[in-house]
Protein backbone atom coordinates (compact mmCIF):
# COMPACT_ATOMS: atom_id res chain seq x y z
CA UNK A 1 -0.45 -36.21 -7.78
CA UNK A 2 2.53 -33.65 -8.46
CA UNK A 3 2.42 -30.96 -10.43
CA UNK A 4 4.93 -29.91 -12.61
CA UNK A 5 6.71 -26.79 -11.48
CA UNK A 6 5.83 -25.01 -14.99
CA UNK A 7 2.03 -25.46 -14.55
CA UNK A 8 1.63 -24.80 -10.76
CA UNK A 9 0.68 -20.99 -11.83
CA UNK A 10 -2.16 -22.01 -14.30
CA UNK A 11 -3.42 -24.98 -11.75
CA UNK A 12 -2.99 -22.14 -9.03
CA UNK A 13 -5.05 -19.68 -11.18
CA UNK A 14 -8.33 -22.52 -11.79
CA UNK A 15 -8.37 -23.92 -8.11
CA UNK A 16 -8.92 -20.18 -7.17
CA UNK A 17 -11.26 -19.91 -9.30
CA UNK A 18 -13.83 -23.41 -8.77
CA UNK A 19 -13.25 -21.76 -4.75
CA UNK A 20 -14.86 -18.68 -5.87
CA UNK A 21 -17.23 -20.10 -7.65
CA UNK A 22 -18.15 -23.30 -5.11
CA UNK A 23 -18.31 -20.29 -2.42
CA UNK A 24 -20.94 -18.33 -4.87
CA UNK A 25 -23.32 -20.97 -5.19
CA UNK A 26 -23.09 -22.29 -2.06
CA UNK A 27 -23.91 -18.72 -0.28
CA UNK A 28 -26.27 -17.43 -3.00
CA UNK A 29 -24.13 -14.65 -4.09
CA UNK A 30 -22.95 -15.34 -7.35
CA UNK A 31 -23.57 -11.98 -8.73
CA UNK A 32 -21.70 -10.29 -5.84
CA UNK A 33 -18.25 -11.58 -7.36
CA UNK A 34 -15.17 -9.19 -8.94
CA UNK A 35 -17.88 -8.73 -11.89
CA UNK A 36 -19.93 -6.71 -9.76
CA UNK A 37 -22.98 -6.47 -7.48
CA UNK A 38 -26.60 -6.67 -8.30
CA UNK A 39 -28.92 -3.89 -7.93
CA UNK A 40 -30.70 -5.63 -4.94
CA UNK A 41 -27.47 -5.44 -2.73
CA UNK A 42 -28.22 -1.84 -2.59
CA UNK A 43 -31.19 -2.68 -0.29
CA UNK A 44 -29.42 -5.64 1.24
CA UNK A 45 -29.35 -5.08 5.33
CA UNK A 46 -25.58 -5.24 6.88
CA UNK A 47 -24.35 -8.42 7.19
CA UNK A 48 -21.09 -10.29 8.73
CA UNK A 49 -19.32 -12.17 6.35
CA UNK A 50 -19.14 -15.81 6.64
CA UNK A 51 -15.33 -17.31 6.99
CA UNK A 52 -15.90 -19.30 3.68
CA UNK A 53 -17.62 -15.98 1.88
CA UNK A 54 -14.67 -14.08 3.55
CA UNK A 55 -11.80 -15.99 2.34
CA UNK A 56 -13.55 -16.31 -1.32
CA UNK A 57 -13.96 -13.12 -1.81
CA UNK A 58 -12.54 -10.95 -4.17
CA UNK A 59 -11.91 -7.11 -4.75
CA UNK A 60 -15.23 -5.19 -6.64
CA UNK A 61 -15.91 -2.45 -8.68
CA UNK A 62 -16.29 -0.11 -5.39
CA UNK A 63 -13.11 -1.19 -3.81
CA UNK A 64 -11.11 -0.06 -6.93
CA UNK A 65 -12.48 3.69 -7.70
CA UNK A 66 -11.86 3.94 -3.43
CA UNK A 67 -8.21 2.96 -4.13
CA UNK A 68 -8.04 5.25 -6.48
CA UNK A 69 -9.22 8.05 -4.40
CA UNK A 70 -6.32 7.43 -2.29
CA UNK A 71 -3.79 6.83 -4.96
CA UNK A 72 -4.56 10.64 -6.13
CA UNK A 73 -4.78 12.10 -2.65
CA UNK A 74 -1.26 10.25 -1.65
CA UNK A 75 0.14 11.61 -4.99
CA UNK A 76 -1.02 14.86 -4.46
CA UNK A 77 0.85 14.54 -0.88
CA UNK A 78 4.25 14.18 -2.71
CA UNK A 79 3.76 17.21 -5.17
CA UNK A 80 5.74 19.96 -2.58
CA UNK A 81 8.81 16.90 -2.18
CA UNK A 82 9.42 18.71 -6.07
CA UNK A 83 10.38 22.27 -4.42
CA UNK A 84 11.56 20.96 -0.81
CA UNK A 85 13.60 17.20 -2.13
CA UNK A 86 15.22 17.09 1.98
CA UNK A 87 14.93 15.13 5.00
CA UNK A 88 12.35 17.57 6.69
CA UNK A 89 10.52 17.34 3.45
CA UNK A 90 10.56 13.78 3.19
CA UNK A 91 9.37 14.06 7.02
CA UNK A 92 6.56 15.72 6.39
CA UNK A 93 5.38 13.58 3.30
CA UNK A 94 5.70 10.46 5.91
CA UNK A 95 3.67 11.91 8.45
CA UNK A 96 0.93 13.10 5.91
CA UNK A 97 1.40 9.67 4.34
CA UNK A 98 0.64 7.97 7.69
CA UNK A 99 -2.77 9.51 7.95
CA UNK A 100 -4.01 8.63 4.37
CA UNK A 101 -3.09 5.38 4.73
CA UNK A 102 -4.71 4.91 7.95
CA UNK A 103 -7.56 6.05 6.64
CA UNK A 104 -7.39 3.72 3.43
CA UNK A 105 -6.69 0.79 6.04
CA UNK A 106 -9.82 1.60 7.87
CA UNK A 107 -12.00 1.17 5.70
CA UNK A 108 -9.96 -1.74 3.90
CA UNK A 109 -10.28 -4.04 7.48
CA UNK A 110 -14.07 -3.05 7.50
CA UNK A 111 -14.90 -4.02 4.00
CA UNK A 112 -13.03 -6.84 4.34
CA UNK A 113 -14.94 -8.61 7.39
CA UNK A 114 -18.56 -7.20 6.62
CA UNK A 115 -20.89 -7.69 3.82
CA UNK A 116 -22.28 -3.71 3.52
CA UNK A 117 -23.15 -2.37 -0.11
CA UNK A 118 -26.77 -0.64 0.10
CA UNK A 119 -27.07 2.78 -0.60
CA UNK A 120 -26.67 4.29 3.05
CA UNK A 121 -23.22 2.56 2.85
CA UNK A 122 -22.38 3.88 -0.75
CA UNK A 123 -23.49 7.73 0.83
CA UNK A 124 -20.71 7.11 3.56
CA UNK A 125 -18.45 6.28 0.61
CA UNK A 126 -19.13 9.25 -1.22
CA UNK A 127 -18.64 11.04 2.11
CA UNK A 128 -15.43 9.85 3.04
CA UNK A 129 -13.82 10.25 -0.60
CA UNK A 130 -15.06 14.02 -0.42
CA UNK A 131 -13.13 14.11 2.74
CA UNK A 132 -10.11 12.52 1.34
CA UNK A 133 -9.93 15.39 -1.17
CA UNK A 134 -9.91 18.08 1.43
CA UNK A 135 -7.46 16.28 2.91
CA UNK A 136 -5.32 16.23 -0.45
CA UNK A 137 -6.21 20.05 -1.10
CA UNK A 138 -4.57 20.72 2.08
CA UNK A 139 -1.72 19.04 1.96
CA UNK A 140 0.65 21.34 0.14
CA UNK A 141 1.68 23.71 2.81
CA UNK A 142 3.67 23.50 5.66
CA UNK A 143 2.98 21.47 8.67
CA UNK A 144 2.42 24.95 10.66
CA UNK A 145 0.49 26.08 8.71
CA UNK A 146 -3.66 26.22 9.15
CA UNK A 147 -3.80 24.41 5.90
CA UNK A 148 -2.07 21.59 8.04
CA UNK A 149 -4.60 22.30 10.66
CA UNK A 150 -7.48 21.71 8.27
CA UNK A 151 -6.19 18.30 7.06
CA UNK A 152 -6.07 16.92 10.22
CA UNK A 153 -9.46 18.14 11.01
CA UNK A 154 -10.85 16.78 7.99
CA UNK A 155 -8.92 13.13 8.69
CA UNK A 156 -11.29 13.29 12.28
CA UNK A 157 -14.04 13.24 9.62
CA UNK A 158 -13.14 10.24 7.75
CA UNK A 159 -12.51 8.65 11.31
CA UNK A 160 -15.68 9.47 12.23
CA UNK A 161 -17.49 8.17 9.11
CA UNK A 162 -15.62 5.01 9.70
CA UNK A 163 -17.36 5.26 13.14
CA UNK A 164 -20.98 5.39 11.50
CA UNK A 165 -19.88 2.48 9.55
CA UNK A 166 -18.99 0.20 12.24
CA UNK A 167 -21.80 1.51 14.54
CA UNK A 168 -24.17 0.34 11.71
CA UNK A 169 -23.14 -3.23 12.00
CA UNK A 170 -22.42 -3.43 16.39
CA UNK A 171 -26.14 -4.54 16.35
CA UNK A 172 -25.63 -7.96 13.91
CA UNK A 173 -25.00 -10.68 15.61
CA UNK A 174 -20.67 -11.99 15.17
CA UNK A 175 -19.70 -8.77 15.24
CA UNK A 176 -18.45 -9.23 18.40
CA UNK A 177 -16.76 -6.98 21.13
CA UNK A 178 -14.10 -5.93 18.74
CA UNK A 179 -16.71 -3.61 17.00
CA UNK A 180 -17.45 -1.90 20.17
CA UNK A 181 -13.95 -1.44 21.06
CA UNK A 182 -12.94 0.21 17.68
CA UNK A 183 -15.72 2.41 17.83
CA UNK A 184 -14.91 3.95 21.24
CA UNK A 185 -11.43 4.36 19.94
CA UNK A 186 -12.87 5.83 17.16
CA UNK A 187 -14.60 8.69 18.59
CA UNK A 188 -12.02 8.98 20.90
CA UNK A 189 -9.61 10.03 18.02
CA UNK A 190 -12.43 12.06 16.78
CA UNK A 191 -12.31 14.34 19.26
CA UNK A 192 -8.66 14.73 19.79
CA UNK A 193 -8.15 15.30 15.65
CA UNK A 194 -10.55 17.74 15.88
CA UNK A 195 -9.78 19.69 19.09
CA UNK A 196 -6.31 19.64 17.52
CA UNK A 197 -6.86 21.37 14.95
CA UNK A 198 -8.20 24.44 17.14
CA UNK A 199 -4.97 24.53 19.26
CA UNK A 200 -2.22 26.96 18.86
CA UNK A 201 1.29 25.32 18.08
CA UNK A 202 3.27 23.39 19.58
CA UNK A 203 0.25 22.40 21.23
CA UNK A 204 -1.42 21.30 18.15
CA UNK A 205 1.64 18.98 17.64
CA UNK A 206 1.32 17.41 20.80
CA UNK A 207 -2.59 16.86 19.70
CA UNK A 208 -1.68 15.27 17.04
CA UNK A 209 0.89 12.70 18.89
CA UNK A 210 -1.60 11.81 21.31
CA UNK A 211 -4.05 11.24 18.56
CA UNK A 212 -2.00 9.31 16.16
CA UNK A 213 -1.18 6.98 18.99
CA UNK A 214 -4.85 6.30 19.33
CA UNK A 215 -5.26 5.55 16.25
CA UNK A 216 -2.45 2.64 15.63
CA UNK A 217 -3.38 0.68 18.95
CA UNK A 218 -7.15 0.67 17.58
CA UNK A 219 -5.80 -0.19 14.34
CA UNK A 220 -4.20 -3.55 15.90
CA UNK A 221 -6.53 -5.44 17.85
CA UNK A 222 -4.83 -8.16 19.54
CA UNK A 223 -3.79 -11.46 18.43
CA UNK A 224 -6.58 -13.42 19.92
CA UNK A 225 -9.39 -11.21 18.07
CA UNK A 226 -7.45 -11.22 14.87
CA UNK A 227 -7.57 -15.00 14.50
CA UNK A 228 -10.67 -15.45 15.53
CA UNK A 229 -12.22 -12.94 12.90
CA UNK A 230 -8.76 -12.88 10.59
CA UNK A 231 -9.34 -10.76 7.27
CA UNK A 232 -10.16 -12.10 4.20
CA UNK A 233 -7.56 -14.10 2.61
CA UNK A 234 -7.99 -13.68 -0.72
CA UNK A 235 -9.68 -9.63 -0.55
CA UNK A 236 -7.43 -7.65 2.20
CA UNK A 237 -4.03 -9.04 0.18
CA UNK A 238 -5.55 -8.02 -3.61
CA UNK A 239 -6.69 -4.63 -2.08
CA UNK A 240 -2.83 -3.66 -1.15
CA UNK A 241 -1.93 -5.04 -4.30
CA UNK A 242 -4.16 -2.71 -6.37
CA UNK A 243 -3.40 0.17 -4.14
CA UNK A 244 0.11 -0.52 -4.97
CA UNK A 245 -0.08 -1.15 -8.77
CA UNK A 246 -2.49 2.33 -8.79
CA UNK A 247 0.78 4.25 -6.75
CA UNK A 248 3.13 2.56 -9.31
CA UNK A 249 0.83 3.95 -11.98
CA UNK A 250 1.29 7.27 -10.20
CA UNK A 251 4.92 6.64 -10.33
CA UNK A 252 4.50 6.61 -14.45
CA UNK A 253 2.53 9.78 -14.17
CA UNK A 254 5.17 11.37 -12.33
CA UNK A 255 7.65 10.12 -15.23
CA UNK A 256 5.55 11.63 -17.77
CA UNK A 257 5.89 15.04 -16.33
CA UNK A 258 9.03 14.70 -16.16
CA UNK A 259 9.11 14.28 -20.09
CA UNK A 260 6.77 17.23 -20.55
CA UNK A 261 9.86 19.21 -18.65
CA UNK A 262 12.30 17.94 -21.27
CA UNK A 263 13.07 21.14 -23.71
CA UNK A 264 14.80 18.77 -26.37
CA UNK A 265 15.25 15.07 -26.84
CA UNK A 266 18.56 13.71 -26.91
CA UNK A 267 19.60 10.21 -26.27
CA UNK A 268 20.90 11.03 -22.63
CA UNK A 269 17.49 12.80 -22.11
CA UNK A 270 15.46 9.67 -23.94
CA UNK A 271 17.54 7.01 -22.42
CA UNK A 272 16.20 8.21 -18.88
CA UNK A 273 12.76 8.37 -19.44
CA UNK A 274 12.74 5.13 -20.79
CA UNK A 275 14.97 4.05 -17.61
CA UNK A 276 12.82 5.61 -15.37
CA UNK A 277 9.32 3.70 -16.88
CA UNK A 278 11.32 0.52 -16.44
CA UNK A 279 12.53 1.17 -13.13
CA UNK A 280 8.18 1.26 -12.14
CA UNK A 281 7.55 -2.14 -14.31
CA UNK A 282 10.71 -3.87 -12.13
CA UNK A 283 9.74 -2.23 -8.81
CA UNK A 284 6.08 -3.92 -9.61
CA UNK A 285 7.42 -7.24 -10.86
CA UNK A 286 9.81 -7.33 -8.13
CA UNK A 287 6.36 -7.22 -5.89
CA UNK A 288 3.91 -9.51 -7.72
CA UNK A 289 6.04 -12.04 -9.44
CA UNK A 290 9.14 -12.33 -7.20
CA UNK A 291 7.78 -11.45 -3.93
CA UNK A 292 4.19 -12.64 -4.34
CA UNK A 293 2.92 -9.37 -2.39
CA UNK A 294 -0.96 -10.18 -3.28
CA UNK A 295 -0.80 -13.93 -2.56
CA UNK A 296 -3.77 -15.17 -0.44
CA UNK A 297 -2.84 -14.78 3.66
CA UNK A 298 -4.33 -17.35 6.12
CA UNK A 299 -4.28 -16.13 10.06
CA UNK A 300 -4.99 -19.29 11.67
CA UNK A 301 -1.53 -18.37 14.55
CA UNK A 302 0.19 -15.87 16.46
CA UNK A 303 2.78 -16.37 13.98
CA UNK A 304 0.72 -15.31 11.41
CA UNK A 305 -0.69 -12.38 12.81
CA UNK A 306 2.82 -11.18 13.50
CA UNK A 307 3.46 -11.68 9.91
CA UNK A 308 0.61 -10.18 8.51
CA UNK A 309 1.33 -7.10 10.96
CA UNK A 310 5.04 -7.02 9.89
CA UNK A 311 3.21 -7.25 5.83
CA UNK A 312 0.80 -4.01 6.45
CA UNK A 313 3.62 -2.12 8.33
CA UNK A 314 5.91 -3.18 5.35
CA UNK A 315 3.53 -1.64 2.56
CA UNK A 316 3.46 1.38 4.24
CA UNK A 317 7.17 1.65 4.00
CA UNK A 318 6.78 0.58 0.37
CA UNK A 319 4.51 3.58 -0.77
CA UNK A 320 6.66 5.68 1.17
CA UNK A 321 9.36 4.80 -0.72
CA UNK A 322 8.08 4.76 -3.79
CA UNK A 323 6.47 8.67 -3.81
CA UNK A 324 10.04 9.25 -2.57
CA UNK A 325 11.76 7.73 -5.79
CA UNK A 326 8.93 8.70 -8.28
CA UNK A 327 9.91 12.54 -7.34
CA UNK A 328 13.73 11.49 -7.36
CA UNK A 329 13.49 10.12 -10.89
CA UNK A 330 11.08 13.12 -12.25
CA UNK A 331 14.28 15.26 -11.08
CA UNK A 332 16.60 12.70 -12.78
CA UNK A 333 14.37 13.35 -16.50
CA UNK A 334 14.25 17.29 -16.01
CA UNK A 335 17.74 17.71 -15.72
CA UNK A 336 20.02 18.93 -19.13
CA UNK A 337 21.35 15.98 -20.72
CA UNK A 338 24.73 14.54 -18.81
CA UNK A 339 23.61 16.07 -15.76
CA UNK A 340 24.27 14.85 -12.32
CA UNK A 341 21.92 14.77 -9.03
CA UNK A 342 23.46 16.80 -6.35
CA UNK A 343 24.83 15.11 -3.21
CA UNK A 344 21.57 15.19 -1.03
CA UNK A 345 19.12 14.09 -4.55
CA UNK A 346 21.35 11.18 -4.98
CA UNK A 347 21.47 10.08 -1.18
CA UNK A 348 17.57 9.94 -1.26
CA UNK A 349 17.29 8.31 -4.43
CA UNK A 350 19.69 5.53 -3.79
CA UNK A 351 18.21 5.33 -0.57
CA UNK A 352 14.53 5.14 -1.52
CA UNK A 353 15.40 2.63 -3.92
CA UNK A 354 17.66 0.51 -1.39
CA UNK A 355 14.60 1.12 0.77
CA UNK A 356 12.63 -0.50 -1.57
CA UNK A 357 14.43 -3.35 -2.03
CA UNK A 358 14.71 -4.25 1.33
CA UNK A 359 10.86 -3.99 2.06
CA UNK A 360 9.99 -6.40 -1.19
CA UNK A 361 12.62 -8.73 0.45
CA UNK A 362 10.30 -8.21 4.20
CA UNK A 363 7.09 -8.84 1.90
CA UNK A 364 8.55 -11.87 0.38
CA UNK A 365 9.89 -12.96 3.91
CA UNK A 366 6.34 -13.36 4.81
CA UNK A 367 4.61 -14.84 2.30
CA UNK A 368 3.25 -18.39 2.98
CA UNK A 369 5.72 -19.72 -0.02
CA UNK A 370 8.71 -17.92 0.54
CA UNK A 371 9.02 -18.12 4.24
CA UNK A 372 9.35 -22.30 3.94
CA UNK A 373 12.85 -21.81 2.35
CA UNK A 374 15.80 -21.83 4.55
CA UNK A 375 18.08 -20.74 2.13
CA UNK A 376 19.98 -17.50 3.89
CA UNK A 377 21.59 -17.26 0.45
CA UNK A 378 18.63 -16.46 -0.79
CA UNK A 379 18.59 -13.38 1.87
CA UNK A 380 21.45 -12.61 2.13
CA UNK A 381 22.02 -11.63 -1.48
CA UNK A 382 18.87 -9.41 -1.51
CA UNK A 383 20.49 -7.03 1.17
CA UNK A 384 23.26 -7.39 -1.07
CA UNK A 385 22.21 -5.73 -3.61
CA UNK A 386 20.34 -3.00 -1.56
CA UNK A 387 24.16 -2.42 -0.31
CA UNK A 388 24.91 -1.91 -4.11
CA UNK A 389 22.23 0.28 -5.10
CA UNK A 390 23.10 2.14 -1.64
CA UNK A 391 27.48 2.24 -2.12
CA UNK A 392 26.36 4.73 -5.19
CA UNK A 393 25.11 7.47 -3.30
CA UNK A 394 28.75 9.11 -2.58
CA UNK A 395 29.12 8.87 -6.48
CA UNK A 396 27.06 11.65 -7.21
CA UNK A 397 30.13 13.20 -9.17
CA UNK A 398 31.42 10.64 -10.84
CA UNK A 399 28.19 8.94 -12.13
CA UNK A 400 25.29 10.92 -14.51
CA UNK A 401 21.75 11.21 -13.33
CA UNK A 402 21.09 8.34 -15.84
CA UNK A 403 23.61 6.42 -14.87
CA UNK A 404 22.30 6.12 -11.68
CA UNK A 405 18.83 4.69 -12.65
CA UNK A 406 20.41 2.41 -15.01
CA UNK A 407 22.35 0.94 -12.24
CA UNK A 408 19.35 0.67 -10.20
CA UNK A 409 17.26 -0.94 -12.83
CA UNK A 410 19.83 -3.58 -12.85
CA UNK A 411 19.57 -3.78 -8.56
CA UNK A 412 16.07 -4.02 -9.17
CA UNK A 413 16.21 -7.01 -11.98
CA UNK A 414 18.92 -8.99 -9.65
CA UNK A 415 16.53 -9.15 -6.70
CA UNK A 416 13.61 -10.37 -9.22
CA UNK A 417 16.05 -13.26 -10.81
CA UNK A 418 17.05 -14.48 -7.19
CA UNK A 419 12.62 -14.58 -5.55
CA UNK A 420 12.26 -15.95 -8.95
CA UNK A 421 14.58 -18.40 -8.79
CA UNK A 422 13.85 -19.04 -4.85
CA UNK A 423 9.99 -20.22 -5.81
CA UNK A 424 10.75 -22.58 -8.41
CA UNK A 425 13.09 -24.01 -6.48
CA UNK A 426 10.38 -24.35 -3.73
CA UNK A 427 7.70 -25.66 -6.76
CA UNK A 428 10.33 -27.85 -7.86
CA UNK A 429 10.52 -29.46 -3.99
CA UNK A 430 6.82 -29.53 -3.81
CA UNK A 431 6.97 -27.50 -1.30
CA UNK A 432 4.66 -24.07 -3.23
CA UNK A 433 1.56 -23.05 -2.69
C-alpha cells in the first residue's frame, strides 16, 4: 500500500518501534531497551549480540554519560585554538582530536557488537573516562611539551582498557578471529604509546606516527569481517548522532562565553549572538533532518562497508570542523560592535563552515535514502553554496564580523531546503526508506 509522502516520518517512527519491541520479547530483554537496564544485567556474563538484538538495539543510559565524557574532553581540546586561532593551531587540535575520537570509536564498535553491562564492565568504564580526563587535562600545552607526552601515555591506557574489554569476551563463542586480531593490535599500540611518551623529541614524534598508524588499520578490519559481524544498524548510527548533537551543544556553550565577554549590548553585539546560536540549530538540522546522519545503516556489501567507512571518516571531519567554527564564532561575539575578523580569522571561519557543508553533503551522499537519487543538481548545488560561504573569506574588510555569520546562516539554510527537498522528492517516488 503507499504511503503518503507527509506520513512516511510518523509510519517510519512506529515500524521502528513494533521492531524494537518484537526484538525485546522475542530475546527476553525487554528491560534492556533505551529506558534502561535491569539490575540483574550487572551480573549478566558477556555475551555476543545476536544480528536481530544487534540491529534492534538502541543507545542506553551508559552510552550517553560516555558521550558526554568525550564531548567535554574534545571541548576542552579546542580551548588553546582561543589564544593560537592559526593553521599550526588548528594542526594540533586535529591531531589531539584524532586520538579522542579513536578512543570514543573503540569503545563505540565494542558496545555495539557485544552484550557487556555487569559491574566488571561498568569498572572499565569508570576507568577509561578517568583516563579520558587526563587526557583532556593535558591537552592545553604544546605538542613538545611533556604535558603532550602525558596525553599520549594516558591514550595507551584507554587502548589498553579497550584490550581488557575485548580479551573478556575472545573466550564466547562468535566472537570470532576478529577479536583476537584487535587485541594483538591493541597491545601492540600499547606499547608503542607508551614507550613514546619516554622518548626524547623528534623521536617521540616518530613514536607517535608509527603508533597512530597501528591504530587506524586495527580500527578497519576488512570488508569480509565487517559484513559478516556489521555493527548495529540502528545503535552505532544514534551513537554518532548523540556525540554530535552533545559537540553542537558544546558549540552553544562556546557561544555563551562569548556573551559573558560582551562589555555592553548593542544590536550589532545582540544580533551576533543570536546569529551565532542559529548558526548551531542549522548546522544540526542540516545533519538530522536534511542529511539523515543517524538513519539506521545496513552492511550487507562491499559497497556498504565503503560507505559506512567514508560515513565514520566523514564525522570526524565534521567535529573537526565544528570545534573549529564554535571558536571562530566565540571570536566573532567578543569583538566591539561593527568589528571585523582579521584576514587569517575569516579564512578559517569561512572555511570551517564551507568544510562543514561539504561533509553533511558526504553524510547525506551515503545514506541509504539519499544515495538512490541521481539528481547531480541536487549535488551540485550543495558545493555551490560551500563555494559561496567560501568566495567571502577575501572580504574580511568589506564585510562585519556579523555579517559574515549572517551570510553563513543563510549557506547553511540553502543546503537544508535543497536535502529537504531531495527526500520528498524521493518519498514522493516511493522510492524512501
Amino acid at each position: 500500500m503507499r504511503i503518503s509522502p507527509r506520513l512516511e516520518p510518523q509510519v517510519q517512527l512506529v515500524r521502528s518501534q513494533i521492531d524494537v519491541v518484537a526484538g525485546g520479547v522475542e530475546l527476553g530483554v525487554v528491560e534492556e531497551t533505551a529506558a534502561g537496564y535491569s539490575f540483574a544485567s550487572l551480573f549478566r556474563a558477556p555475551q555476543v549480540c545476536s544480528m536481530h538484538e544487534r540491529h534492534a538495539r538502541r543507545p542506553g543510559w551508559t552510552d550517553l554519560f560516555f558521550d558526554l565524557v568525550f564531548a567535554a574532553a574534545i571541548a576542552q581540546l579546542s580551548a588553546p585554538l582561543d589564544h593560537d586561532y592559526s593553521l599550526y593551531g588548528i594542526a594540533r587540535f586535529a591531531f589531539l582530536l584524532a586520538l579522542v575520537f579513536l578512543a570514543w570509536f573503540g569503545y563505540t564498535a565494542f558496545s555495539t557488537q557485544f552484550a557487556v553491562d555487569d559491574v566488571v564492565e561498568r569498572v572499565l568504564i569508570v576507568a577509561q573516562v578517568f583516563l579520558v580526563a587526563v587526557m583532556a587535562a593535558n591537552a592545553t600545552d604544546a605538542l613538545s611539551s611533556s604535558d603532550a607526552a602525558g596525553f599520549g601515555a594516558a591514550y595507551g591506557g584507554v587502548r589498553a582498557i579497550l584490550a581488557l574489554q575485548y580479551a573478556r569476551v575472545a573466550w564466547v563463542v562468535g566472537s570470532g578471529a576478529l577479536v583476537r586480531r584487535r587485541i594483538g593490535g591493541l597491545c601492540v599500540a600499547v606499547v608503542v604509546w607508551v614507550g613514546a611518551a619516554l622518548l626524547p623529541l623528534p623521536y617521540r614524534y616518530a613514536g607517535w606516527a608509527v603508533a597512530l598508524l597501528i591504530d587506524f588499520g586495527n580500527s578497519w578490519p576488512a570488508s569480509r569481517s565487517t559484513t559478516a559481524s556489521p555493527p548495529g544498524a540502528t545503535h552505532f548510527p544514534e551513537r554518532f548522532g548523540l556525540l554530535t548533537i552533545i559537540l553542537l551543544g558544546e558549540f552553544v556553550a562556546s557561544v555563551m562565553r562569548g556573551i559573558g565577554s560582551q562589555m555592553g549590548w548593542s544590536f550589532l553585539a545582540a544580533s551576533a549572538a543570536v546569529l551565532s546560536l542559529a548558526l548551531g540549530f542549522t548546522i544540526w538540522s542540516s545533519y538530522s533532518d536534511g542529511a539523515m546522519g543517524w538513519e539506521a545503516r545496513h552492511v550487507r556489501s562491499h559497497g556498504d562497508v565503503v560507505r559506512l567507512r567514508a560515513w565514520i571518516a566523514l564525522h570526524f571531519a565534521l567535529f573537526l570542523a565544528i570545534g573549529v567554527l564554535g571558536v571562530g564564532v566565540r571570536r566573532a561575539i567578543a569583538l566591539p560592535p561593527g568589528g571585523h575578523f582579521n584576514d587569517q580569522e575569516q579564512w578559517i571561519v569561512c572555511a570551517a563552515a564551507a568544510g562543514i557543508i561539504l561533509v553533511i553533503m558526504g553524510i547525506a551522499a551515503t545514506s541509504e535514502r539519499h544515495v538512490r537519487s541521481g539528481r547531480r543538481s541536487v549535488w551540485l548545488s550543495q558545493a555551490g553554496i560551500a563555494l559561496a560561504a567560501l568566495t567571502l573569506a577575501p572580504l574580511s574588510t568589506q564585510i562585519i564580523a556579523t555579517g559574515i555569520l549572517l551570510l553563513l546562516l543563510l549557506c547553511f539554510a540553502a543546503q537544508i531546503v535543497v536535502l529537504i527537498a531531495n527526500r520528498r522528492l524521493l518519498a514522493g517516488r516511493g522510492e524512501s526508506g
